[in-house]
N, C-alpha and C. Protein backbone atom coordinates (compact mmCIF):
# COMPACT_ATOMS: atom_id res chain seq x y z
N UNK A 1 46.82 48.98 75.40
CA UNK A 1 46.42 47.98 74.44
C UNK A 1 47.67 47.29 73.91
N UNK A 2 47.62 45.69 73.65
CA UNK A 2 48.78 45.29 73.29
C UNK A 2 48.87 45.34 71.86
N UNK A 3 49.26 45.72 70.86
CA UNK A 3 49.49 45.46 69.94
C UNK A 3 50.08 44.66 69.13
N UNK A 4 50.70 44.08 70.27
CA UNK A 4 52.20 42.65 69.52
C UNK A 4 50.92 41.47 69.26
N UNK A 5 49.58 41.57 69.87
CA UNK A 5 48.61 40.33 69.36
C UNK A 5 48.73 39.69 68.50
N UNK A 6 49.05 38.49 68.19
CA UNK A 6 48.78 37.85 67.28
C UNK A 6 47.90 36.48 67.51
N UNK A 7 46.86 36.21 66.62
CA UNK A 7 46.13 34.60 66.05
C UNK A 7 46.60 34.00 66.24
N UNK A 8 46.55 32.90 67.57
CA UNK A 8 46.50 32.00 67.01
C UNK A 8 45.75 31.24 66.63
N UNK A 9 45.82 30.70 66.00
CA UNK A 9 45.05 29.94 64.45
C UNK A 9 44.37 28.04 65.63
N UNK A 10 45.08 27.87 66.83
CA UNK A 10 44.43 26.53 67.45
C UNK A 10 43.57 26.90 68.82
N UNK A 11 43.04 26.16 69.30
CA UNK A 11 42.06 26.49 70.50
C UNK A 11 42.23 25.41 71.54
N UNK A 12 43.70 25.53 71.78
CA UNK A 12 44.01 24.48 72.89
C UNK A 12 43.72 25.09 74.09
N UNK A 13 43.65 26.29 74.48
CA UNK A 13 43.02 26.56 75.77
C UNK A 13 41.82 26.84 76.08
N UNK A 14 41.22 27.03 74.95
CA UNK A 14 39.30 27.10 74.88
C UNK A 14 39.01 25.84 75.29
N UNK A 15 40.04 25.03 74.67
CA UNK A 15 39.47 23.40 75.00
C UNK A 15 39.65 22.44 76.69
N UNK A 16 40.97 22.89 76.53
CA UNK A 16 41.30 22.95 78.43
C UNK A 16 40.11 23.94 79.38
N UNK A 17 39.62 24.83 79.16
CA UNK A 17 38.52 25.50 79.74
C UNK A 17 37.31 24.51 79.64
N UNK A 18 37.04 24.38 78.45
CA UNK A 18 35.83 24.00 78.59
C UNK A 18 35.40 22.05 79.05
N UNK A 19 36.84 21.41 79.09
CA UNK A 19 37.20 20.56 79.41
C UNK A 19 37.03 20.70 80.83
N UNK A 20 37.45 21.56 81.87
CA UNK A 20 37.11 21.74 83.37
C UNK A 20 35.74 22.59 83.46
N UNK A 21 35.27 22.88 82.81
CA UNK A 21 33.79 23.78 83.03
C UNK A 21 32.49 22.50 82.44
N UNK A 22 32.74 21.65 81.81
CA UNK A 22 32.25 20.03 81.39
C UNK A 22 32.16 19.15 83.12
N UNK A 23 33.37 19.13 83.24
CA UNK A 23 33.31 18.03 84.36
C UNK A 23 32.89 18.56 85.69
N UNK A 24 33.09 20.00 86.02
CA UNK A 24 32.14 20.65 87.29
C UNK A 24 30.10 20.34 86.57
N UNK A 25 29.95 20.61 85.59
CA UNK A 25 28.54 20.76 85.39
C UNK A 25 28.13 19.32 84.76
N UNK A 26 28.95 18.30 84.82
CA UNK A 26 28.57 17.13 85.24
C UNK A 26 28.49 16.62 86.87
N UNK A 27 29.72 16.82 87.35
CA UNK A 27 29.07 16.49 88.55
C UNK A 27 28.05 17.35 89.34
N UNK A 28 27.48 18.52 89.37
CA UNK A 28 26.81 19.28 89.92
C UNK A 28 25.74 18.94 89.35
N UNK A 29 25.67 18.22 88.33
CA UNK A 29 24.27 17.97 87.76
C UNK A 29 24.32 16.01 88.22
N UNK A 30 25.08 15.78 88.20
CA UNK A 30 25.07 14.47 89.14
C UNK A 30 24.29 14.35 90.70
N UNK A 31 25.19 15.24 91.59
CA UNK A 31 24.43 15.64 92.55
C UNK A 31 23.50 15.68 92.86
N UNK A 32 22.97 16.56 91.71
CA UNK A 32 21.41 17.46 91.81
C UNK A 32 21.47 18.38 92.16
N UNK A 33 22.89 19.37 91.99
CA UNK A 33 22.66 20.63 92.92
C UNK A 33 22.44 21.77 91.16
N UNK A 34 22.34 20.63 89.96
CA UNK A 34 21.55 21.81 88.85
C UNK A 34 20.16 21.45 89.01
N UNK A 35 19.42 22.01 89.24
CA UNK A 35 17.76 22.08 89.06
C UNK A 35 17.20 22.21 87.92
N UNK A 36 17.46 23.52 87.28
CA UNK A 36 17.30 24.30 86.08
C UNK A 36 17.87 23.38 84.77
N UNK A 37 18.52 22.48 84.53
CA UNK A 37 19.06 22.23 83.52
C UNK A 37 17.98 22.24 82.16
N UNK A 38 16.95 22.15 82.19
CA UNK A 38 15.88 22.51 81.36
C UNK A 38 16.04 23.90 80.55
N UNK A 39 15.46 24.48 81.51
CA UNK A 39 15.67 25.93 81.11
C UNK A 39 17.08 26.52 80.48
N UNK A 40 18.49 25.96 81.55
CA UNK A 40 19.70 25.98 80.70
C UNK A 40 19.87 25.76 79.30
N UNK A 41 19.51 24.46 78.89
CA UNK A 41 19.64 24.45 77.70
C UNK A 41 19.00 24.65 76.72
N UNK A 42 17.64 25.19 76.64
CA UNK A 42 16.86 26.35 76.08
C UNK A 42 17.81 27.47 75.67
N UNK A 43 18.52 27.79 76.45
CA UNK A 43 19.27 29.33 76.60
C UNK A 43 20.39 29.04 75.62
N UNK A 44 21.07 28.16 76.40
CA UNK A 44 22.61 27.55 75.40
C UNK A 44 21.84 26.99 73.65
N UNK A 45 20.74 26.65 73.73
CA UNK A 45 20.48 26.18 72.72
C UNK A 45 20.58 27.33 71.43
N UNK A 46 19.52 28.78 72.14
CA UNK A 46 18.97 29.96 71.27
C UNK A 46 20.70 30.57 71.35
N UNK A 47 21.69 30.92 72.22
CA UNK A 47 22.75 30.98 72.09
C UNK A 47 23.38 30.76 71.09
N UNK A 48 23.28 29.51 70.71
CA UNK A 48 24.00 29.26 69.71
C UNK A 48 23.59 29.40 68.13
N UNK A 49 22.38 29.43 68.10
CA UNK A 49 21.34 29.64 66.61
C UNK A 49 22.18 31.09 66.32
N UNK A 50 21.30 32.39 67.66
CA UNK A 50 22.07 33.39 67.41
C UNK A 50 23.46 33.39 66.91
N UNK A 51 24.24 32.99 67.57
CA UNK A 51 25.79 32.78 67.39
C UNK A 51 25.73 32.60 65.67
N UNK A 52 25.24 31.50 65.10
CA UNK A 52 25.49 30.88 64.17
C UNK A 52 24.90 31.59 63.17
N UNK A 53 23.54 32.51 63.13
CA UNK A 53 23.39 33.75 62.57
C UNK A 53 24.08 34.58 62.28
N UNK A 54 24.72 35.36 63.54
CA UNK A 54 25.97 36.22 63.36
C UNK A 54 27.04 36.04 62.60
N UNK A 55 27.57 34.43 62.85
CA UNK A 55 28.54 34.12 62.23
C UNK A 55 28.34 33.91 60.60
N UNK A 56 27.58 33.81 60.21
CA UNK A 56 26.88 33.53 58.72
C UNK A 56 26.79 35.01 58.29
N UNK A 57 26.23 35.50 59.15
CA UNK A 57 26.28 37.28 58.48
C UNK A 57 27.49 37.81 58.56
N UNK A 58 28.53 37.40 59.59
CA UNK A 58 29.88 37.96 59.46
C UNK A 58 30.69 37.34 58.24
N UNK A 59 30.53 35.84 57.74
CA UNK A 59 30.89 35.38 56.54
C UNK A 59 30.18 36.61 55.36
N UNK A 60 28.86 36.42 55.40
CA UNK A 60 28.74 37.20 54.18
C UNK A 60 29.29 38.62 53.93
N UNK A 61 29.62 39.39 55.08
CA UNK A 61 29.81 40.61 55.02
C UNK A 61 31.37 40.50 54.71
N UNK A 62 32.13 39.93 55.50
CA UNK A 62 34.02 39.77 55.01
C UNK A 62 33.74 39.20 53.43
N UNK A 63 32.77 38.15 53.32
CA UNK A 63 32.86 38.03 51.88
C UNK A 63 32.65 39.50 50.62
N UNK A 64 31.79 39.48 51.16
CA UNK A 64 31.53 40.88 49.99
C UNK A 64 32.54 42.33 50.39
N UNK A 65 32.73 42.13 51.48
CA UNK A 65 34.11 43.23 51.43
C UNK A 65 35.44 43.26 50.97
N UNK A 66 36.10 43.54 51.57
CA UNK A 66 37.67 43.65 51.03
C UNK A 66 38.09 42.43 52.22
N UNK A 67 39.26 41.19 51.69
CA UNK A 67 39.72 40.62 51.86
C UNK A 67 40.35 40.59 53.22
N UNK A 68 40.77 42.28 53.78
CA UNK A 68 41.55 42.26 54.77
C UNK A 68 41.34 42.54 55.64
N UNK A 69 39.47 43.22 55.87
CA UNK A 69 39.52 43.70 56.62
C UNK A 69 39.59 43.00 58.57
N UNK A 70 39.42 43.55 59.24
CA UNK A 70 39.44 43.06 60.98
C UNK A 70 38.58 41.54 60.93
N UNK A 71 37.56 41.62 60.66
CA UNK A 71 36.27 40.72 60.86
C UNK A 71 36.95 39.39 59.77
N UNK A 72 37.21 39.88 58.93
CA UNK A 72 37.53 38.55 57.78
C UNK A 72 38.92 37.72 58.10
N UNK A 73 39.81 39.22 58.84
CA UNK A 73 40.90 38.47 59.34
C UNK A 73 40.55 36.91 60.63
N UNK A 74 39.89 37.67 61.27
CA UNK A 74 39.65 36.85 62.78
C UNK A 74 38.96 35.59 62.60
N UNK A 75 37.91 35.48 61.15
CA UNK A 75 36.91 34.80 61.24
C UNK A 75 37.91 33.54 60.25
N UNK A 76 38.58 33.79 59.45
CA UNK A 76 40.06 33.12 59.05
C UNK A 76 40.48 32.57 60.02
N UNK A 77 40.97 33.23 60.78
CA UNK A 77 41.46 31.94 61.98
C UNK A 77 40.37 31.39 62.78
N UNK A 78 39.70 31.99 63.06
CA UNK A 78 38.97 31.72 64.70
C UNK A 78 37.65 30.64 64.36
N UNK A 79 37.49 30.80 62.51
CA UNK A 79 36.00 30.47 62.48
C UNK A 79 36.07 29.15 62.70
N UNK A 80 36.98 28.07 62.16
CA UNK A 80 37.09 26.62 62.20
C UNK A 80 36.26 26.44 63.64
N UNK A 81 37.02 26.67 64.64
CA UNK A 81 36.77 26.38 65.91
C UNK A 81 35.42 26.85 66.39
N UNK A 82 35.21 28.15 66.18
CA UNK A 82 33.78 29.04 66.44
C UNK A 82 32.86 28.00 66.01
N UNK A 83 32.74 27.33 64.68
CA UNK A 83 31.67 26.58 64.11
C UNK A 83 31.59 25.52 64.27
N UNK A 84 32.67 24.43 65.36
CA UNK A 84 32.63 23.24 65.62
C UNK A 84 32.17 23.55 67.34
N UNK A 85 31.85 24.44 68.00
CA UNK A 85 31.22 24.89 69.35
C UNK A 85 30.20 24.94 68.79
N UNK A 86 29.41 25.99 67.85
CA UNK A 86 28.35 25.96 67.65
C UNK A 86 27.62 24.76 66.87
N UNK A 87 27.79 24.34 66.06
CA UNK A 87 27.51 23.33 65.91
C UNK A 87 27.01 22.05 66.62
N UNK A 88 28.32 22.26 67.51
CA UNK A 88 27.65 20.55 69.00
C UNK A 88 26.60 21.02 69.71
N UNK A 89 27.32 22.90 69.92
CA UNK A 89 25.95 23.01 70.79
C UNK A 89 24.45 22.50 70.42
N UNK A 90 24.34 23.06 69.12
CA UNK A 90 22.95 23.37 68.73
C UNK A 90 22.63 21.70 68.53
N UNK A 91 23.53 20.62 67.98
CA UNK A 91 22.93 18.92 68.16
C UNK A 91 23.03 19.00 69.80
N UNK A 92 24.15 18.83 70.32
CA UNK A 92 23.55 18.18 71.90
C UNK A 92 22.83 18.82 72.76
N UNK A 93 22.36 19.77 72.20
CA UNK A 93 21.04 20.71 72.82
C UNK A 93 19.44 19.90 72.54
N UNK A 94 19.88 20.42 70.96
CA UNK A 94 18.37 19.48 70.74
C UNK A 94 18.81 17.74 71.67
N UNK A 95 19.86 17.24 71.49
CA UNK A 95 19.60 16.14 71.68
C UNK A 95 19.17 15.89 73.58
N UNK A 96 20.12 16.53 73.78
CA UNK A 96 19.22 17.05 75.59
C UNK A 96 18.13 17.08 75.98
N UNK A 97 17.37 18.02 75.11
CA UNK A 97 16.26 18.33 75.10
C UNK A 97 15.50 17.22 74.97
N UNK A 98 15.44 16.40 74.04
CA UNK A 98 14.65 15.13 73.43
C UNK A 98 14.19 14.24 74.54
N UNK A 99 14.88 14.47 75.43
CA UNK A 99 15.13 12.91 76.17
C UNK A 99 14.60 13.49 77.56
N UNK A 100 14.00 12.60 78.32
CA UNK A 100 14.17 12.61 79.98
C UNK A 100 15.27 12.73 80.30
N UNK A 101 15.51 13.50 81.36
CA UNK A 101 16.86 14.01 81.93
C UNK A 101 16.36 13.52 83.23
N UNK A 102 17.51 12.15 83.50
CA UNK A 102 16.98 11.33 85.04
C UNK A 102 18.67 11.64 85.21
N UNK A 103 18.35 12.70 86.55
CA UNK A 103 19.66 12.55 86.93
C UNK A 103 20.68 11.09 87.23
N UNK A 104 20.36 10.24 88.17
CA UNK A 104 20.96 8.98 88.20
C UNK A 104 21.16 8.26 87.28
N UNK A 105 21.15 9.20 85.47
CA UNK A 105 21.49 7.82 84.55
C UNK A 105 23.01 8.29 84.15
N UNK A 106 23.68 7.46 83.91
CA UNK A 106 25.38 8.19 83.35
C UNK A 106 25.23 8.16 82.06
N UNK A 107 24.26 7.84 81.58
CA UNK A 107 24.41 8.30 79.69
C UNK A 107 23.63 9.51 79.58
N UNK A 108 22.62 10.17 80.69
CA UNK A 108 22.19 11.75 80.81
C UNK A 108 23.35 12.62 81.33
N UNK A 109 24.13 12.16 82.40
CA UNK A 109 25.37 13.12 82.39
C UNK A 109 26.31 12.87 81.89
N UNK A 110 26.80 11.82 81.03
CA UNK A 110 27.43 12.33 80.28
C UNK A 110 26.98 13.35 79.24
N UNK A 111 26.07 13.24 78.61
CA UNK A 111 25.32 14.03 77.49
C UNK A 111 25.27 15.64 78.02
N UNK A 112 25.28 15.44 79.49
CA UNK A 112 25.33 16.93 79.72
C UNK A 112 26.40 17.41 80.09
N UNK A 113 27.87 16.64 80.52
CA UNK A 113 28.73 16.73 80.16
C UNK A 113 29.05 17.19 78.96
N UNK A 114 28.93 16.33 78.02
CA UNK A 114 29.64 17.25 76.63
C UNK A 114 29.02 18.73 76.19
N UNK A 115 27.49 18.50 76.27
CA UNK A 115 26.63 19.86 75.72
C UNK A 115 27.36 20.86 76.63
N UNK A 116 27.41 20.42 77.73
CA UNK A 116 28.39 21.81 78.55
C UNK A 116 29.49 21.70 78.01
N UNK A 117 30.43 21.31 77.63
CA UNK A 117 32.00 21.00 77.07
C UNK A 117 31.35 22.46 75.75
N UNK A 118 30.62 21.99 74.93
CA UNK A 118 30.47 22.62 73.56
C UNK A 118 29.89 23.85 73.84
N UNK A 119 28.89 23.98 74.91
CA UNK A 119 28.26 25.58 75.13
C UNK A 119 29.61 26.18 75.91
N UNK A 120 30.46 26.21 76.20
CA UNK A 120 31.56 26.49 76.88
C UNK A 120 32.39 26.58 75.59
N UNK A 121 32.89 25.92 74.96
CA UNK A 121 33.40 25.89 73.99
C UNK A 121 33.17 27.14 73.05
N UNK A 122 32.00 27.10 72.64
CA UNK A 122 31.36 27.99 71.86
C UNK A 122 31.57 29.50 72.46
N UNK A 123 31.38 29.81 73.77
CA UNK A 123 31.07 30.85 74.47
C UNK A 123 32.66 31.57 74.26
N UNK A 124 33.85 30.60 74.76
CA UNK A 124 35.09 30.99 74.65
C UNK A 124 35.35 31.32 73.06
N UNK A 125 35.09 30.42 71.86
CA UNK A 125 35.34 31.09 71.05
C UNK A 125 34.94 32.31 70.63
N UNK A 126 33.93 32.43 70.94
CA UNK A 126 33.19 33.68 71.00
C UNK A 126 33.86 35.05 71.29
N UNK A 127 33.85 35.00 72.63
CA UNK A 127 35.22 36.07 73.22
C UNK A 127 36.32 36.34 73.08
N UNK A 128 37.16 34.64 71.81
CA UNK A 128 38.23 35.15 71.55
C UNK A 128 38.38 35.39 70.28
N UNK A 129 36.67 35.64 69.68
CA UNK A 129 36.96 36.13 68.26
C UNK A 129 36.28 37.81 68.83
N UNK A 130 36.17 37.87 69.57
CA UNK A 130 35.84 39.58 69.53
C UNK A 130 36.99 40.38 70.35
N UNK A 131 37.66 39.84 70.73
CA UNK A 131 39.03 40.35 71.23
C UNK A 131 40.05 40.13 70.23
N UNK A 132 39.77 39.18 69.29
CA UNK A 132 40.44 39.43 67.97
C UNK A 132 40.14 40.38 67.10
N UNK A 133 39.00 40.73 66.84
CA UNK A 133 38.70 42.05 66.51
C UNK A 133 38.73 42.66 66.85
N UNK A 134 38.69 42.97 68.23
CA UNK A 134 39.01 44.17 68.82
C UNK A 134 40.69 44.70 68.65
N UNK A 135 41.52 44.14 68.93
CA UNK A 135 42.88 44.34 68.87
C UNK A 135 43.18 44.84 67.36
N UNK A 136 42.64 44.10 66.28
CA UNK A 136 43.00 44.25 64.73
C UNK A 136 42.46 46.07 64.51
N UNK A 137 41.02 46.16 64.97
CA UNK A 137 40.42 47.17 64.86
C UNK A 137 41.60 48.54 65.69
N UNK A 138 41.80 48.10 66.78
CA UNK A 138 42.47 49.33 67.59
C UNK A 138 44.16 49.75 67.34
N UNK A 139 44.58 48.29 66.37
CA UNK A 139 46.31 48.23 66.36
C UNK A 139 46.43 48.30 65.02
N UNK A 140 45.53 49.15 64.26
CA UNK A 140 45.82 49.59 62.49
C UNK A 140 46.99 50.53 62.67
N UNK A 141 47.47 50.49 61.62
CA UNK A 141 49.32 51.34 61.28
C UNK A 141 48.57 51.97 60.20
């Protein structure tokens, strides 16, 4: 386990990820080689509610605890970012949803462009706020 971990506090490589995981699931949904995109964003949608549950219960719980602990530390740095993924998700989900999804229009892939940018987004912050806790939790002195 490394212990030298430290926060950082920006999400320039969540964003480079989800910046190349955006433009594959635009063009694959250009194509037509996504079928499912329906059902996808159903999933990414409840994804993110959950997410945004958790994260609301992890606020209240660092709130009512002690200041320092693992969870309050991570959610200090990590939350800015965590809540601007969840967030797009859960609008360009619904907004996905709303609409006919005609593959041949470029204002439907773009739209599914970004909702993938933000469910990607979201997903990475995700993992790098529980590997932030994880490390805080395992590298106590």
């Amino acid at each position: 386990m490394n212990c030298d971990y430290r926060c950082s506090c920006n999400c320039c490589l969540e964003i480079v990820i989800s910046i190349l995981v955006a433009a594959a699931v635009g063009v694959l949904f250009a194509y037509g080689f996504i079928s499912g995109i329906i059902t996808a964003l159903w999933i990414v949608f409840g994804l993110a509610v959950l997410a945004l549950i958790l994260f609301v219960a992890g606020l209240y719980t660092s709130a009512l605890s002690c200041r320092h602990t693992p969870l309050a530390e991570c959610i200090c740095c990590k939350g800015k970012c965590l809540l601007a993924g969840i967030i797009g998700t859960i609008v360009l989900a619904l907004a996905a949803l709303s609409i006919t999804l005609v593959q041949g229009s470029i204002w439907v892939i773009v739209l599914i462009s970004i909702a993938a940018f933000f469910a990607a987004f979201m997903l990475a912050e995700l993992v790098v706020l529980l590997v932030c806790i994880i490390n805080k939790i395992c590298c106590r002195t």
